[in-house]
PDB file of N, CA and C in Angstrom:
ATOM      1  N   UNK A   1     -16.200 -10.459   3.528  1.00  0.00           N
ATOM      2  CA  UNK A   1     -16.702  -9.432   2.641  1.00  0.00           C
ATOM      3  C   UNK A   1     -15.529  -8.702   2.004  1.00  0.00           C
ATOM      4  N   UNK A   2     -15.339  -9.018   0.553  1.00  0.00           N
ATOM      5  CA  UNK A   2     -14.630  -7.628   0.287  1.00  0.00           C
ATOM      6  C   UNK A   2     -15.362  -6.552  -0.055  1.00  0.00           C
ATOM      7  N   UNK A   3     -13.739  -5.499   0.229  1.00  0.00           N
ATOM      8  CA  UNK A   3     -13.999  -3.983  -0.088  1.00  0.00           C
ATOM      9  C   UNK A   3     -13.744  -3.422  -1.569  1.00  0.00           C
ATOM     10  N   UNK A   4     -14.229  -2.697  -1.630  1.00  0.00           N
ATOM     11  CA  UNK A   4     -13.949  -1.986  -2.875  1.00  0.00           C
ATOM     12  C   UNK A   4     -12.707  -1.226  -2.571  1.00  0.00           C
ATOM     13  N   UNK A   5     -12.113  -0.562  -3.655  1.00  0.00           N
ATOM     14  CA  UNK A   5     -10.007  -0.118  -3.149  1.00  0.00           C
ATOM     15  C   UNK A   5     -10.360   1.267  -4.079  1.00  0.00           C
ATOM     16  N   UNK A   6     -10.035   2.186  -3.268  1.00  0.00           N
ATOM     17  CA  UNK A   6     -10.202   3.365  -3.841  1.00  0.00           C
ATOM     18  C   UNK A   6      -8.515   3.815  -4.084  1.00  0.00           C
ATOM     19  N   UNK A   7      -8.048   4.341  -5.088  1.00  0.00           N
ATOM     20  CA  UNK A   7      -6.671   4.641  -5.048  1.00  0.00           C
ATOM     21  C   UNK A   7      -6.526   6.435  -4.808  1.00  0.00           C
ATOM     22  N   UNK A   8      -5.746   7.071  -4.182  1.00  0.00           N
ATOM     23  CA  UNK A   8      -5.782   8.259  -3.962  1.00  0.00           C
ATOM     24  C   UNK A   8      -4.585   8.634  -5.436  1.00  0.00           C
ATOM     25  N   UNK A   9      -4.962  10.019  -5.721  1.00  0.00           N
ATOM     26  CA  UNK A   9      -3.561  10.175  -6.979  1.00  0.00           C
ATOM     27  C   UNK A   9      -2.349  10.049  -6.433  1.00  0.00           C
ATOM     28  N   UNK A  10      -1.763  10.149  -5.353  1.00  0.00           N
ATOM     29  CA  UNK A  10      -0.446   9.648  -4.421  1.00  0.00           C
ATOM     30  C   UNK A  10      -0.538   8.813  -4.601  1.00  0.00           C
ATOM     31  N   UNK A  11      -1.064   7.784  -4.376  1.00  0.00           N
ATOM     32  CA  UNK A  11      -1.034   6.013  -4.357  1.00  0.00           C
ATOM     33  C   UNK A  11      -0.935   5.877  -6.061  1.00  0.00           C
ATOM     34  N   UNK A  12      -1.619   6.586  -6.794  1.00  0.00           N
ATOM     35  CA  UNK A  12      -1.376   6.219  -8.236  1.00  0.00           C
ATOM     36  C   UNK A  12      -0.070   6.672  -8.765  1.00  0.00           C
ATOM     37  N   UNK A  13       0.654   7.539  -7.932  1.00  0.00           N
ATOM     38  CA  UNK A  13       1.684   8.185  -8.551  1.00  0.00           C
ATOM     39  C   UNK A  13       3.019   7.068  -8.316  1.00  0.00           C
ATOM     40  N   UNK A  14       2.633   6.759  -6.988  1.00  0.00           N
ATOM     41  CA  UNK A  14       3.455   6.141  -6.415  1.00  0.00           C
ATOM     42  C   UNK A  14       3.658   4.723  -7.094  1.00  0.00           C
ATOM     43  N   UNK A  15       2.629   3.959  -7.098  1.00  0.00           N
ATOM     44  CA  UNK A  15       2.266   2.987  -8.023  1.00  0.00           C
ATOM     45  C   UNK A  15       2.734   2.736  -9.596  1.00  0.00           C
ATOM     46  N   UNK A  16       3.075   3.960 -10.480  1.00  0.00           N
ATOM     47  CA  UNK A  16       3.521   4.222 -11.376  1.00  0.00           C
ATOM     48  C   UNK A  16       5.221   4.201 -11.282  1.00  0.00           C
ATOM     49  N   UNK A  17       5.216   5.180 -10.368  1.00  0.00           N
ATOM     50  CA  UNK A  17       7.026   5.298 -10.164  1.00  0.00           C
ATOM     51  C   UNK A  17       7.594   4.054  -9.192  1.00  0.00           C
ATOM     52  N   UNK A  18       6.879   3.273  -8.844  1.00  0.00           N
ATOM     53  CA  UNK A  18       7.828   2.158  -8.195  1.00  0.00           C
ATOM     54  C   UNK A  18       8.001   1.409  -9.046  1.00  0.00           C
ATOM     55  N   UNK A  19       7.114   0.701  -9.817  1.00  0.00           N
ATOM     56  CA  UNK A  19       7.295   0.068 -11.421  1.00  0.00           C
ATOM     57  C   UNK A  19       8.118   0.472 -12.348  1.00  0.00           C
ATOM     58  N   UNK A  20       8.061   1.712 -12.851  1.00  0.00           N
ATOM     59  CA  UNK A  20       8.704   2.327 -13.567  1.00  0.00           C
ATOM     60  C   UNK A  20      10.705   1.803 -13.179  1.00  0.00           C
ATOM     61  N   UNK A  21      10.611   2.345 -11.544  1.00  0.00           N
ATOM     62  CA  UNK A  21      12.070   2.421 -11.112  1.00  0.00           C
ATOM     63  C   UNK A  21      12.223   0.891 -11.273  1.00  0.00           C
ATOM     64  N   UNK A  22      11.643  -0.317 -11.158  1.00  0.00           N
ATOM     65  CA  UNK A  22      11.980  -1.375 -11.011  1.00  0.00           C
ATOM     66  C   UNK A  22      12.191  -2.012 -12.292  1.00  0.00           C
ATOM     67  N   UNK A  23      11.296  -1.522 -13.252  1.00  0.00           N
ATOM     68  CA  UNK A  23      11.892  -1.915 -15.175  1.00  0.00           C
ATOM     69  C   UNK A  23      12.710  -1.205 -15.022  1.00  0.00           C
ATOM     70  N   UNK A  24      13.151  -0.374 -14.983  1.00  0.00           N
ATOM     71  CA  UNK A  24      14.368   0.327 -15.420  1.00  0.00           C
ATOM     72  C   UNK A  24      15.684   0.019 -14.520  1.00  0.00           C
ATOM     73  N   UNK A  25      15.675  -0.390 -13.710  1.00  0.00           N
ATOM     74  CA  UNK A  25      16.741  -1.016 -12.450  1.00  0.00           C
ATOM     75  C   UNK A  25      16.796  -2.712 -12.339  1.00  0.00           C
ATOM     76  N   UNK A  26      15.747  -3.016 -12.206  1.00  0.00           N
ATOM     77  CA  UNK A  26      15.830  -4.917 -12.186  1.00  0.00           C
ATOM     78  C   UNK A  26      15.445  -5.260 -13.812  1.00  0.00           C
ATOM     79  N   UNK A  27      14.954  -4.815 -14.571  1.00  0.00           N
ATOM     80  CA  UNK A  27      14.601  -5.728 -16.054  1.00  0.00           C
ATOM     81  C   UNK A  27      13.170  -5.902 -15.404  1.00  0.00           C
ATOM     82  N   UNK A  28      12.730  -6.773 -16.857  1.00  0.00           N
ATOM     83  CA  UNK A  28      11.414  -6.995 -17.093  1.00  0.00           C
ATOM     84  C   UNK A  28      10.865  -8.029 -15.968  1.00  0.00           C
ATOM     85  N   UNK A  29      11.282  -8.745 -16.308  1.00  0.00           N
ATOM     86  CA  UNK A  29      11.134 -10.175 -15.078  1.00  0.00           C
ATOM     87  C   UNK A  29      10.704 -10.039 -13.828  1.00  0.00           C
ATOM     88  N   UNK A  30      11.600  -9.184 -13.360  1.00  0.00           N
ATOM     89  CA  UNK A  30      11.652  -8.047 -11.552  1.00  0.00           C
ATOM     90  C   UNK A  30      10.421  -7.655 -11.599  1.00  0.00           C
ATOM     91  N   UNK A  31      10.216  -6.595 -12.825  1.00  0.00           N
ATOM     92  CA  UNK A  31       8.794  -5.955 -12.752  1.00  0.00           C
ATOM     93  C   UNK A  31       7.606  -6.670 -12.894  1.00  0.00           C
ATOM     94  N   UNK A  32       7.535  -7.834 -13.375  1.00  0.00           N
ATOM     95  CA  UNK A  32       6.533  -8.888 -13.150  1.00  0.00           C
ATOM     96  C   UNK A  32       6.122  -8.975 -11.808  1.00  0.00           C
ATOM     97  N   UNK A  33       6.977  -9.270 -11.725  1.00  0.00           N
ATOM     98  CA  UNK A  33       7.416 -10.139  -9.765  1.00  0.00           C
ATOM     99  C   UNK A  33       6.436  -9.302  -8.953  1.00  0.00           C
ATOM    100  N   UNK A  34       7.461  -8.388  -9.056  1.00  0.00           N
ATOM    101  CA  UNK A  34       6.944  -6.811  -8.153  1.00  0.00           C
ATOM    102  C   UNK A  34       5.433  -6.375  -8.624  1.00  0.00           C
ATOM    103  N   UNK A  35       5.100  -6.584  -9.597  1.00  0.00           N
ATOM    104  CA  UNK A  35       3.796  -6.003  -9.971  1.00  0.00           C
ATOM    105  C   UNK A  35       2.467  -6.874  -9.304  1.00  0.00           C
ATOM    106  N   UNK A  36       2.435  -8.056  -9.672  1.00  0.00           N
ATOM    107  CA  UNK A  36       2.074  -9.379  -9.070  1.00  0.00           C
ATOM    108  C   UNK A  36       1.910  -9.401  -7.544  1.00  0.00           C
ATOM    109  N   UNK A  37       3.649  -8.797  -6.509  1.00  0.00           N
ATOM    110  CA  UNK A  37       3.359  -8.800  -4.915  1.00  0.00           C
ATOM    111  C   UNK A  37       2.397  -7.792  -5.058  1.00  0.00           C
ATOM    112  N   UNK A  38       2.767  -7.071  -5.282  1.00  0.00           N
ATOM    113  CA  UNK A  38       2.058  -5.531  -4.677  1.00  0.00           C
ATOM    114  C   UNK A  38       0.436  -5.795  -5.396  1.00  0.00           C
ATOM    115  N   UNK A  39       0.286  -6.538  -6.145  1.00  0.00           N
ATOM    116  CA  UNK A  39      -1.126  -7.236  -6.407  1.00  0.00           C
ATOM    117  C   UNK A  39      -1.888  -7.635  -5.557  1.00  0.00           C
ATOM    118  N   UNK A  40      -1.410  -8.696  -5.195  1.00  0.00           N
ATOM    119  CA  UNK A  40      -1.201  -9.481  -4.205  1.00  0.00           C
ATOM    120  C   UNK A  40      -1.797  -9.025  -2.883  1.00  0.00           C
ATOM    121  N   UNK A  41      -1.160  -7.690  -2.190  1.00  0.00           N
ATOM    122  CA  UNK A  41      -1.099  -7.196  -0.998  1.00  0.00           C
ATOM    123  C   UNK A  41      -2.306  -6.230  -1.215  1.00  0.00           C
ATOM    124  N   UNK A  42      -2.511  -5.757  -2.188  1.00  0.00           N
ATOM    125  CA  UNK A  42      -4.362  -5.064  -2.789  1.00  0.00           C
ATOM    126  C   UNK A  42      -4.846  -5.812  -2.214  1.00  0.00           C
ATOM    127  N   UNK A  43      -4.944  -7.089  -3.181  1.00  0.00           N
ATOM    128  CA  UNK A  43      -6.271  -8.064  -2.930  1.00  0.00           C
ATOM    129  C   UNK A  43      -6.062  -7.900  -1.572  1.00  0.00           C
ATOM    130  N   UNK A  44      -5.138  -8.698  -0.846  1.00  0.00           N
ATOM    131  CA  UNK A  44      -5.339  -9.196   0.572  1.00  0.00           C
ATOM    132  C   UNK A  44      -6.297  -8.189   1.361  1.00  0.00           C
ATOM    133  N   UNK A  45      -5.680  -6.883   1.321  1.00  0.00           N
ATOM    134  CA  UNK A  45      -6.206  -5.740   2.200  1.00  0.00           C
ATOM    135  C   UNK A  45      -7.970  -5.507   2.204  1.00  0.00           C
ATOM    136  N   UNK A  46      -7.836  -5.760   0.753  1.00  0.00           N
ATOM    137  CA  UNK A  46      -9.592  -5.595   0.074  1.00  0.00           C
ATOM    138  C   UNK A  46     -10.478  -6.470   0.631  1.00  0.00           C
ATOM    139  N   UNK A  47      -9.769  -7.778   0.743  1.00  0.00           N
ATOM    140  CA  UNK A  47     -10.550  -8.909   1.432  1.00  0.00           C
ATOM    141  C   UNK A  47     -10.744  -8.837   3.081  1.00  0.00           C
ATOM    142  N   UNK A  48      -9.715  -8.543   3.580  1.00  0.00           N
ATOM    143  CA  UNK A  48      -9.330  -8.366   4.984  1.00  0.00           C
ATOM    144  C   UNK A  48      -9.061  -6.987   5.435  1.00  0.00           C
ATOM    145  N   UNK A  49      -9.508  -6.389   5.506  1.00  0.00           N
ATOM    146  CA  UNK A  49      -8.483  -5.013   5.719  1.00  0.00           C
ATOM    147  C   UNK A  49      -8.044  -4.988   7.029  1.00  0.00           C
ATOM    148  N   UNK A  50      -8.249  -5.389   7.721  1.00  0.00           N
ATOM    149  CA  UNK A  50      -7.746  -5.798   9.410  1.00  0.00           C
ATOM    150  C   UNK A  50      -6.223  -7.148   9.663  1.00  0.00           C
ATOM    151  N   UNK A  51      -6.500  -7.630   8.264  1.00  0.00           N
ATOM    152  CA  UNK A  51      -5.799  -8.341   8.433  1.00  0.00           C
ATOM    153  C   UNK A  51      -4.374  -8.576   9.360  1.00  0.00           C
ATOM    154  N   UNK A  52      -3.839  -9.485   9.992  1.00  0.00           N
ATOM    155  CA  UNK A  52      -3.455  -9.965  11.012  1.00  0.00           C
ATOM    156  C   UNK A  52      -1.869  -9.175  11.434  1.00  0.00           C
ATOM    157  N   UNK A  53      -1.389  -9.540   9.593  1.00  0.00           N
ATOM    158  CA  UNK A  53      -0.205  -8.536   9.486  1.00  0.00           C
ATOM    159  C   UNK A  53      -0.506  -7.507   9.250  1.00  0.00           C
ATOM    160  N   UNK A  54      -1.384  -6.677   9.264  1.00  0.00           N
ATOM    161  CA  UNK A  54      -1.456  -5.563   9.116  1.00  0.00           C
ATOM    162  C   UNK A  54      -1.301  -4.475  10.408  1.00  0.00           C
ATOM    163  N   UNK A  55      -0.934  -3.046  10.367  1.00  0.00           N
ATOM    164  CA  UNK A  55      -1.033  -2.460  11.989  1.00  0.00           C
ATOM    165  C   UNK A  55      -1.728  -1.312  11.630  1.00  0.00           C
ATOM    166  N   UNK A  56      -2.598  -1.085  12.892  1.00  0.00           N
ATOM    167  CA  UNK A  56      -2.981  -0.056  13.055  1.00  0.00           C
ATOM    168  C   UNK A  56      -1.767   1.059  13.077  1.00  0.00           C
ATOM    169  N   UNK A  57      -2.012   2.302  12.870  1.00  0.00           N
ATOM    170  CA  UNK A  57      -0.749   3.435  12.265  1.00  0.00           C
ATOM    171  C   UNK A  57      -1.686   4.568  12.717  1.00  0.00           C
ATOM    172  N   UNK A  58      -2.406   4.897  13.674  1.00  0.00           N
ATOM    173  CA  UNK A  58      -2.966   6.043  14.690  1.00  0.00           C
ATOM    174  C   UNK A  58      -2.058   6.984  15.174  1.00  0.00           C
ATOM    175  N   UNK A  59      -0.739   7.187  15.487  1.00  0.00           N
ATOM    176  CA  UNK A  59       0.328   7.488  15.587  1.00  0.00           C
ATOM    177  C   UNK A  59       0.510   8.583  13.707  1.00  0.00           C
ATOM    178  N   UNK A  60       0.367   8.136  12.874  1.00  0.00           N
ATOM    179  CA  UNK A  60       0.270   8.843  11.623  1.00  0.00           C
ATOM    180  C   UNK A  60      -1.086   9.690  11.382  1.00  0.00           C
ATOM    181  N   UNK A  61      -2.173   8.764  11.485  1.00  0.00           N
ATOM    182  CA  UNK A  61      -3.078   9.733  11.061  1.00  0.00           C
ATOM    183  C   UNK A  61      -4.862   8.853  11.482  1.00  0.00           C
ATOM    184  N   UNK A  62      -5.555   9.303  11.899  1.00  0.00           N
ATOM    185  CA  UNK A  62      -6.726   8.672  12.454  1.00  0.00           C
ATOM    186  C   UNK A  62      -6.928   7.768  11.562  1.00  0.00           C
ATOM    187  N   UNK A  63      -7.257   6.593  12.137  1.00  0.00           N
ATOM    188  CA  UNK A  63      -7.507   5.411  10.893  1.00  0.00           C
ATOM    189  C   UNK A  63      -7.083   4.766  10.340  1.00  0.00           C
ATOM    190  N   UNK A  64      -5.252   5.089  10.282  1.00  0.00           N
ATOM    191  CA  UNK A  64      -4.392   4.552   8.894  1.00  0.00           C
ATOM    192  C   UNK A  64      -4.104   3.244   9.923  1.00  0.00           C
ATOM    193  N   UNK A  65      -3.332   2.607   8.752  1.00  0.00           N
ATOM    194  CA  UNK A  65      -3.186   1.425   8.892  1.00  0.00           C
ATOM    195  C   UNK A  65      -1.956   1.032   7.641  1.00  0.00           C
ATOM    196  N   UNK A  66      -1.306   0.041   8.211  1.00  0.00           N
ATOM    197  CA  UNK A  66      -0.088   0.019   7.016  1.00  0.00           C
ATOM    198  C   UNK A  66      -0.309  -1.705   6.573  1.00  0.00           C
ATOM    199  N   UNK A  67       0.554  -1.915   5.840  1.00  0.00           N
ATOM    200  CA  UNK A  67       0.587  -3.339   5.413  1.00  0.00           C
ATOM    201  C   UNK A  67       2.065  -3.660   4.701  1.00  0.00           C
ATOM    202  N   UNK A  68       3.218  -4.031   4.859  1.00  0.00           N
ATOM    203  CA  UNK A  68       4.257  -4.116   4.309  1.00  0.00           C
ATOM    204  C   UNK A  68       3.786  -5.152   3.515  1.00  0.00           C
ATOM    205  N   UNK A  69       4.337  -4.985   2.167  1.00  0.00           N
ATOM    206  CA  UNK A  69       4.178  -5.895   1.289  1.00  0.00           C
ATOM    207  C   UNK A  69       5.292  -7.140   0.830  1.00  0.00           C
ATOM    208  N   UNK A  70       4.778  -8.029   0.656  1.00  0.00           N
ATOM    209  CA  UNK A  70       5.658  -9.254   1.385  1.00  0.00           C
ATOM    210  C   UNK A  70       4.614 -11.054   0.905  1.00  0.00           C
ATOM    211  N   UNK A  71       5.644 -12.024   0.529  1.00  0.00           N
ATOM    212  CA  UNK A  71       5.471 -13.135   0.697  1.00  0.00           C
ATOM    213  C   UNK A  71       6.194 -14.099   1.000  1.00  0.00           C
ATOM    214  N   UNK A  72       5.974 -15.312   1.347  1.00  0.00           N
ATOM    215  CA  UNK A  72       7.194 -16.092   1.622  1.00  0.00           C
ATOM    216  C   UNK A  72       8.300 -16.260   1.214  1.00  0.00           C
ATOM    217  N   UNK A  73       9.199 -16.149   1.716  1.00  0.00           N
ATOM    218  CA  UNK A  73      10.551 -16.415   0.841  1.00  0.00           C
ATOM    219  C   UNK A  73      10.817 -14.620   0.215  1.00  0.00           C
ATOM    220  N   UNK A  74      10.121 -14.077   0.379  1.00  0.00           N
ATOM    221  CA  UNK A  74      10.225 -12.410  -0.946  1.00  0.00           C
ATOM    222  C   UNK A  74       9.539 -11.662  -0.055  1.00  0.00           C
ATOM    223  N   UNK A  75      10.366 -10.791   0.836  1.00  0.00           N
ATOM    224  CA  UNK A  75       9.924  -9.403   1.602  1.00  0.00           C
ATOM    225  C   UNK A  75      10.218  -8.090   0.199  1.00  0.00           C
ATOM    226  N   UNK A  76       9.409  -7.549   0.246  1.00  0.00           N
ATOM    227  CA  UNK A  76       9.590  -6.421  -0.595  1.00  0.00           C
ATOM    228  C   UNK A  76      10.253  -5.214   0.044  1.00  0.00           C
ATOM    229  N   UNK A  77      10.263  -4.246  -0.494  1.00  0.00           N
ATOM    230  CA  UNK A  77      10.526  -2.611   0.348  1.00  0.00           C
ATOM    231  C   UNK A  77       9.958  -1.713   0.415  1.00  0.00           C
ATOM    232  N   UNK A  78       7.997  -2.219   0.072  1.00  0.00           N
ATOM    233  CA  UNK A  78       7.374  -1.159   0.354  1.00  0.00           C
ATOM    234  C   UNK A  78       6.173  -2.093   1.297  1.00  0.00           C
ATOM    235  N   UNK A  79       4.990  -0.546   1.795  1.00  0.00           N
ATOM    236  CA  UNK A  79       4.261  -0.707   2.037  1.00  0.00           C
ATOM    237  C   UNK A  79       2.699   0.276   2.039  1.00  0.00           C
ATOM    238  N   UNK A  80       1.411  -0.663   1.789  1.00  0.00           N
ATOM    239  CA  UNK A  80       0.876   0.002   1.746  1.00  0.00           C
ATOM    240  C   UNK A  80       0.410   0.899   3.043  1.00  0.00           C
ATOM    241  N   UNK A  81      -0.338   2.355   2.579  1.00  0.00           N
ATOM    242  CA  UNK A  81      -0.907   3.046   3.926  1.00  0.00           C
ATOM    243  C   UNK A  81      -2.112   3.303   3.348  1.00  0.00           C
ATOM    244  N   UNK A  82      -2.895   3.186   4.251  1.00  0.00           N
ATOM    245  CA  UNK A  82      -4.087   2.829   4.080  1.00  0.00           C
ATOM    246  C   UNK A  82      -5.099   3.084   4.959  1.00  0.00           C
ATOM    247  N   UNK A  83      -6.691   3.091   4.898  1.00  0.00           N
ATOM    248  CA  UNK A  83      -7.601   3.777   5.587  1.00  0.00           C
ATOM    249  C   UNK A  83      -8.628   2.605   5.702  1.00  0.00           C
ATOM    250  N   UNK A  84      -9.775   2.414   6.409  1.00  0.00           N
ATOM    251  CA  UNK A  84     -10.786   1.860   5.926  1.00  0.00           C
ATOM    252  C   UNK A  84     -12.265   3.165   6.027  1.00  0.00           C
ATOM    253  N   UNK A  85     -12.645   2.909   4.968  1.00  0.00           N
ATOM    254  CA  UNK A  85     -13.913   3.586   5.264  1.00  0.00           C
ATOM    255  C   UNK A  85     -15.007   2.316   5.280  1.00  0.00           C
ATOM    256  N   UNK A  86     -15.811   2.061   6.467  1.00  0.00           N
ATOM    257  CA  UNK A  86     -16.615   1.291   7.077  1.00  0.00           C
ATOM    258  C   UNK A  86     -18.134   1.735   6.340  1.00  0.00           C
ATOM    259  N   UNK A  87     -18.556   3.263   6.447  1.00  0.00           N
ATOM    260  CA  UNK A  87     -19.996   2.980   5.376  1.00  0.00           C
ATOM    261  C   UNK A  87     -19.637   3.196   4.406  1.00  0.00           C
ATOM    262  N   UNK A  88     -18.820   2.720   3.306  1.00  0.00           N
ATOM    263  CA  UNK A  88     -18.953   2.699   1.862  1.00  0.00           C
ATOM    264  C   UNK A  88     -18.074   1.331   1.754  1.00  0.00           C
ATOM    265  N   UNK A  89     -17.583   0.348   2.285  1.00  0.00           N
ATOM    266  CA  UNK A  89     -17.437  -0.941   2.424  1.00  0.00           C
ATOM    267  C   UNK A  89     -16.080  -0.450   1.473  1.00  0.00           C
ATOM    268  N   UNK A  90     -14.825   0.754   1.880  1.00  0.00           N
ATOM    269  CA  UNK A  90     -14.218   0.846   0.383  1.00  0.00           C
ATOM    270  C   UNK A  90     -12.536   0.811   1.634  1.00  0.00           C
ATOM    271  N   UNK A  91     -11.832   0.536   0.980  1.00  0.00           N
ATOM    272  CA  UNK A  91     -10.125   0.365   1.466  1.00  0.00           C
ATOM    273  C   UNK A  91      -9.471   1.648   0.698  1.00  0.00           C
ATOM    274  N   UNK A  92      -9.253   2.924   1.134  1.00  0.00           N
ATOM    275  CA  UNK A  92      -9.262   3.741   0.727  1.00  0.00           C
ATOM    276  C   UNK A  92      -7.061   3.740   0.651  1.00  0.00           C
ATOM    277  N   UNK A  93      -6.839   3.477  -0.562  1.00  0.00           N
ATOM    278  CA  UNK A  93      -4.914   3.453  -0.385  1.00  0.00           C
ATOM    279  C   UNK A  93      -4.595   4.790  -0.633  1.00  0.00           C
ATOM    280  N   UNK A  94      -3.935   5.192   0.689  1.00  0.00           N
ATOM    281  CA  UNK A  94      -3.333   6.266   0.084  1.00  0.00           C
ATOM    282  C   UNK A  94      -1.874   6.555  -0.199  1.00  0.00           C
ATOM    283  N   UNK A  95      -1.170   6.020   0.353  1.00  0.00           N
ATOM    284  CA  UNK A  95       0.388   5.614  -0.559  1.00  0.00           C
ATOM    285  C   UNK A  95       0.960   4.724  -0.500  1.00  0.00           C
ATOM    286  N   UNK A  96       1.814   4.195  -1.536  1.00  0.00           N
ATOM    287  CA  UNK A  96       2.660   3.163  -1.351  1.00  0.00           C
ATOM    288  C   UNK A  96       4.087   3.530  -1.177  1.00  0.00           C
ATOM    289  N   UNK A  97       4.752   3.369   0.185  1.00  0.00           N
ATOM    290  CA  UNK A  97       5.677   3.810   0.154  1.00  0.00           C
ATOM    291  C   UNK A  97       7.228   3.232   0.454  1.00  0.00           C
ATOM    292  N   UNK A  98       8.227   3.346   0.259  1.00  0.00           N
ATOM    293  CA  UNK A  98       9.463   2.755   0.640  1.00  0.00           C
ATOM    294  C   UNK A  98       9.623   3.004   1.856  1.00  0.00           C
ATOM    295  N   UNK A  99      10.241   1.560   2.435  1.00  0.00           N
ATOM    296  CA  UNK A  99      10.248   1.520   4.181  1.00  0.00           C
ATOM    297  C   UNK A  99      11.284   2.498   4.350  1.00  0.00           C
ATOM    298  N   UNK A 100      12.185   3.086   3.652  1.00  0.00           N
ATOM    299  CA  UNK A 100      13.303   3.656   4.530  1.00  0.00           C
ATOM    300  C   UNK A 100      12.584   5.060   4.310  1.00  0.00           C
ATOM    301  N   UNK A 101      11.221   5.627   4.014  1.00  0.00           N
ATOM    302  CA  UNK A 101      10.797   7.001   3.782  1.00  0.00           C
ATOM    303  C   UNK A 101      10.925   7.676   5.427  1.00  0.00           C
ATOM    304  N   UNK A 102      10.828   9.175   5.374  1.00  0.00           N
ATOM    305  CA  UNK A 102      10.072   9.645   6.501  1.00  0.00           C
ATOM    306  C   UNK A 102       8.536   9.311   6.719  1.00  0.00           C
ATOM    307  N   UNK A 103       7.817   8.657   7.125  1.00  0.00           N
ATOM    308  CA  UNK A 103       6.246   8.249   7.060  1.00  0.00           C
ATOM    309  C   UNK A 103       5.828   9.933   7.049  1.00  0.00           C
ATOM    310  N   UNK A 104       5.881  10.377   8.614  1.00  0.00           N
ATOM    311  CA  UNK A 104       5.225  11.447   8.740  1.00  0.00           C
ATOM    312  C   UNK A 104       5.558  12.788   7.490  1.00  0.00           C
ATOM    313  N   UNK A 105       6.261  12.839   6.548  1.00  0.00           N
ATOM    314  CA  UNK A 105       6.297  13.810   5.934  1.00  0.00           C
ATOM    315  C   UNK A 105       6.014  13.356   4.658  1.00  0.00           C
ATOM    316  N   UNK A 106       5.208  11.945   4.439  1.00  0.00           N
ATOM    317  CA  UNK A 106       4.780  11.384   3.222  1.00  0.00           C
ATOM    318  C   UNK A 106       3.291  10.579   3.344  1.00  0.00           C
ATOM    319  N   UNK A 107       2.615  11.474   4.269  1.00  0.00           N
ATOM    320  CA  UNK A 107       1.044  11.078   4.398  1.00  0.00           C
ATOM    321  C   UNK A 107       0.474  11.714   3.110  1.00  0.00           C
ATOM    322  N   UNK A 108      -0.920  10.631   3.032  1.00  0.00           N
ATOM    323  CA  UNK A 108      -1.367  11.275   1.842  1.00  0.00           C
ATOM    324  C   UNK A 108      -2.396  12.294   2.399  1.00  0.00           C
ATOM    325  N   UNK A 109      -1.983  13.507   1.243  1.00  0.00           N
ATOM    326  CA  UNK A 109      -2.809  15.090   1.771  1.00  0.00           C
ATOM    327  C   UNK A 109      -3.999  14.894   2.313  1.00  0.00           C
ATOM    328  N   UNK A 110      -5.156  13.452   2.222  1.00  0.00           N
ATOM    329  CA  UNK A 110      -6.405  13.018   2.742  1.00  0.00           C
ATOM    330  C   UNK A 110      -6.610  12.561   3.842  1.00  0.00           C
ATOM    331  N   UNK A 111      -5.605  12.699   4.387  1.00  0.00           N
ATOM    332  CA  UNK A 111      -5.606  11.603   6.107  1.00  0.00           C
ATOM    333  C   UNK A 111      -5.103  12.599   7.093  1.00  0.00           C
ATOM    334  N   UNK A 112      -6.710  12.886   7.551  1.00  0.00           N
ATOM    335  CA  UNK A 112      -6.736  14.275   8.320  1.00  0.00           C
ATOM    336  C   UNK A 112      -5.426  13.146   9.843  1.00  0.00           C
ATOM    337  N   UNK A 113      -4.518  14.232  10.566  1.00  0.00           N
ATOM    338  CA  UNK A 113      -3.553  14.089  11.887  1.00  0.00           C
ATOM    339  C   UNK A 113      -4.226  14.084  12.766  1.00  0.00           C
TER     340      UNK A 113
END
């Protein structure tokens, strides 16, 4: 079953400025690439949200769950954080963030501790 993907405005902000930094730092090409993984790692979550690589992240905030974004041969440097909401069948993202962040001081304002 997939889920429906709700984006939080953090996840949209974030989503904007990782692209942004990557045309403007790698060229056009990069930002393909990058636009495409992090595509990529949506769908997967939407389809699976449990999925195998994915971890539970209870330790951050009831529910979350992360997903580093990543394919063969091409590890990226972010990852998503993420929720499931079970009665509205929806994958609720709430940021995408760079692995070297503080996690705990970059939850999204919706993911009650």
């Amino acid at each position: 079953m997939t889920y429906s993907l709700v984006f939080s405005k953090q996840a949209e902000t974030d989503l904007i400025e990782i692209l942004q930094y990557t045309l403007d730092n790698f060229g056009e090409r990069q930002y393909w690439i990058y636009r495409d993984l992090i595509k990529e790692a949506v769908d997967l979550i939407t389809s699976d949200p449990t999925y195998i690589a994915s971890r539970a992240r209870n330790e951050l905030a009831k529910g979350a769950r992360s997903y580093h974004i990543s394919r063969p041969g091409f590890k990226a440097s972010h990852f998503l954080l993420y929720r499931i909401n079970e009665s509205e069948k929806q994958v609720e993202l709430g940021r995408i963030l760079h692995e070297s962040v503080d996690t705990h001081r970059h939850l999204p304002s919706n993911f009650p501790r």
